[in-house]
Structure formats: structure tokens, C-alpha cells
C-alpha atoms as a PDB file:
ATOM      1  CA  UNK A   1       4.193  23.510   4.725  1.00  0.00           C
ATOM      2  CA  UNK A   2       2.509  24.564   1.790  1.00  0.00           C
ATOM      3  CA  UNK A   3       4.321  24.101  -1.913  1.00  0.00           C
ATOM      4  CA  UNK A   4       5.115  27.888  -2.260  1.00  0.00           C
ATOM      5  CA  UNK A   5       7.130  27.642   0.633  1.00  0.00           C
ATOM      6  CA  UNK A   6       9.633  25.685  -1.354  1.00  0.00           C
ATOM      7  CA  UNK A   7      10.172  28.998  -3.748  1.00  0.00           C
ATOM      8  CA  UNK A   8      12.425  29.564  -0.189  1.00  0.00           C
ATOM      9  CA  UNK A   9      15.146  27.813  -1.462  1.00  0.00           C
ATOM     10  CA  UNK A  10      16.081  29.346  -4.172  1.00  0.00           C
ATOM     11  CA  UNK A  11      17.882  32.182  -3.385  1.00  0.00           C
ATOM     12  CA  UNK A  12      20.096  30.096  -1.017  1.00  0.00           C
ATOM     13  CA  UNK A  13      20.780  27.718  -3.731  1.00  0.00           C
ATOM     14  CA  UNK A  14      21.704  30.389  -6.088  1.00  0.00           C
ATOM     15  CA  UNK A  15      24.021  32.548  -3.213  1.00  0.00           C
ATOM     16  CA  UNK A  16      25.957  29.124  -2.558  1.00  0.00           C
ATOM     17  CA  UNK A  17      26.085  27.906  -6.155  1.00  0.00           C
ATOM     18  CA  UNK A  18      27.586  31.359  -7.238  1.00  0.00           C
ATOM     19  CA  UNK A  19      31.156  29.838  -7.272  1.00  0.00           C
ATOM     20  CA  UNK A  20      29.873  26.760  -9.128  1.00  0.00           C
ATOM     21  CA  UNK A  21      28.030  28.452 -11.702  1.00  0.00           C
ATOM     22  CA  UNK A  22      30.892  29.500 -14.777  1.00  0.00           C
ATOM     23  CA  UNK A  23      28.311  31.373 -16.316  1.00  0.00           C
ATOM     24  CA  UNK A  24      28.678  33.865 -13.308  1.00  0.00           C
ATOM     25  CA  UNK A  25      32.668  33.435 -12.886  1.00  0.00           C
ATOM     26  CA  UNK A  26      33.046  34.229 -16.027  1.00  0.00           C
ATOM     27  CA  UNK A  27      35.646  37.406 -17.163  1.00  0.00           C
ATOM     28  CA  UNK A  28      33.107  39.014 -19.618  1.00  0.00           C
ATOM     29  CA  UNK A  29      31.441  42.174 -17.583  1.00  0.00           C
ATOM     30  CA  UNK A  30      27.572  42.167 -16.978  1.00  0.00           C
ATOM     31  CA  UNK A  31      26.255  46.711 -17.428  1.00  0.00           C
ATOM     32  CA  UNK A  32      29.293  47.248 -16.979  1.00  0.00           C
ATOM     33  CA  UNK A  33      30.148  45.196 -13.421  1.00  0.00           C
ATOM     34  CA  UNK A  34      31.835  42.100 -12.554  1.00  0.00           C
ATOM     35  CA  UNK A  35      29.346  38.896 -12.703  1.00  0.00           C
ATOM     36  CA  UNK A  36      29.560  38.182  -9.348  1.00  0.00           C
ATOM     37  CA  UNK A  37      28.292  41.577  -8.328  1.00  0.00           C
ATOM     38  CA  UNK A  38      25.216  41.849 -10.052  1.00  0.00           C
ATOM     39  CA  UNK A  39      24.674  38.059  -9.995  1.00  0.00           C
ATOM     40  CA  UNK A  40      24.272  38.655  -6.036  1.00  0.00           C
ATOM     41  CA  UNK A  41      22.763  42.386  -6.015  1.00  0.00           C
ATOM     42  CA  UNK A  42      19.927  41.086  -8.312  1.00  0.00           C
ATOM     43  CA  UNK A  43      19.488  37.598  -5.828  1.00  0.00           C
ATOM     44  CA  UNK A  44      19.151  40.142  -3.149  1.00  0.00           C
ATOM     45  CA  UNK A  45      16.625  42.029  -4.703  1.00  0.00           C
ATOM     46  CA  UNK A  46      14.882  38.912  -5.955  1.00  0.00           C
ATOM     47  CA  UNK A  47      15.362  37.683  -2.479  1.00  0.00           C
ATOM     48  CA  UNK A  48      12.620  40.021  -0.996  1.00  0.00           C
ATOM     49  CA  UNK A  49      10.075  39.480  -3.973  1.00  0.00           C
ATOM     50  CA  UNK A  50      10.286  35.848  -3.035  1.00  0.00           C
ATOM     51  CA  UNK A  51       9.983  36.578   0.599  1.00  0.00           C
ATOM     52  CA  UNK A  52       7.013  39.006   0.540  1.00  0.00           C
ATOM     53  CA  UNK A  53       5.502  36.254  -1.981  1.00  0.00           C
ATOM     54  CA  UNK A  54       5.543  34.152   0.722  1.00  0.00           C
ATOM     55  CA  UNK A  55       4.518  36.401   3.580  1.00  0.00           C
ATOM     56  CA  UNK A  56       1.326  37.542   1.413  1.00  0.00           C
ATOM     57  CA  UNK A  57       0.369  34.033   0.104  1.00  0.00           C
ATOM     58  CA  UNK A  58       0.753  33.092   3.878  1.00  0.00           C
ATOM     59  CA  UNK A  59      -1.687  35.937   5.201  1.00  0.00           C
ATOM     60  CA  UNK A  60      -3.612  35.375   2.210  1.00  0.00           C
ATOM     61  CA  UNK A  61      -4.374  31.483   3.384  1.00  0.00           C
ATOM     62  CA  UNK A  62      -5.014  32.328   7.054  1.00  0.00           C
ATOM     63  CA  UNK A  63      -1.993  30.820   8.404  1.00  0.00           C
ATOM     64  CA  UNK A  64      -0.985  34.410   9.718  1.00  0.00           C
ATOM     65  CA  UNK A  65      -3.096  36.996  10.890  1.00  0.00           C
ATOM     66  CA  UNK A  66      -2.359  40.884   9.263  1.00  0.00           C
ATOM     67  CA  UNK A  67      -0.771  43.242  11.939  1.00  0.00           C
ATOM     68  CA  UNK A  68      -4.031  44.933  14.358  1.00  0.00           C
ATOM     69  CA  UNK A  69      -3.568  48.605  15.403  1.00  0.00           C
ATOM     70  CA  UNK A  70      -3.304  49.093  18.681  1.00  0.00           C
ATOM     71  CA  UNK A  71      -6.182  49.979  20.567  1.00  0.00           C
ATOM     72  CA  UNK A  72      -8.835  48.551  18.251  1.00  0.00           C
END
């Protein structure tokens, strides 16, 4: 396991903190939403950064091999 790997665990640390964290729970809206809401829709989003991080740094160090066409 390479040290980039551990950027994994952040988004599940953040999705099951959100009821911990008061600076998410709190009543004051965020653009206009509830907290919670764009607390998670921006994880989500962040989420797939992190994982296509990963999946690039991975092909990157030869550890997987980038998708052949078929036929070639």
C-alpha cells in the first residue's frame, strides 16, 4: 500500500463524523441549504477527485495496467 492510498479515508471519516461535527449541525444555512446537505453533496464530489487521484497515481506507478482495446 502506497501512502496516497491513505487519502482513502477521508471521505469516510468525514460522511461518519457529519453528526459529530457542530460546525455542520449547525442552524445557520450554507448558499442557501441546510449544512448537512452541502456538507455531503460537496464530500461526494470530493469523493471522486480523491478516487480518480488514486486510480491515476496507481496506473501512473505500474501497479495497474491502462484499459487495452480490444483486438490490438
Amino acid at each position: 500500500m502506497k501512502p496516497f492510498h491513505a487519502l482513502l479515508v477521508l471521505p469516510v471519516i468525514a460522511l461518519l463524523g457529519t453528526p459529530f461535527f457542530p460546525f455542520v449541525n449547525s442552524a445557520t444555512p450554507w448558499f442557501g441549504l441546510p449544512p448537512v446537505l452541502v456538507w455531503v453533496c460537496a464530500w461526494c464530489v470530493l469523493t471522486s477527485l480523491i478516487l480518480a487521484f488514486v486510480l491515476r497515481r496507481d496506473e501512473r506507478s505500474g501497479r495497474l495496467a491502462p484499459d487495452a482495446e480490444d483486438g490490438a
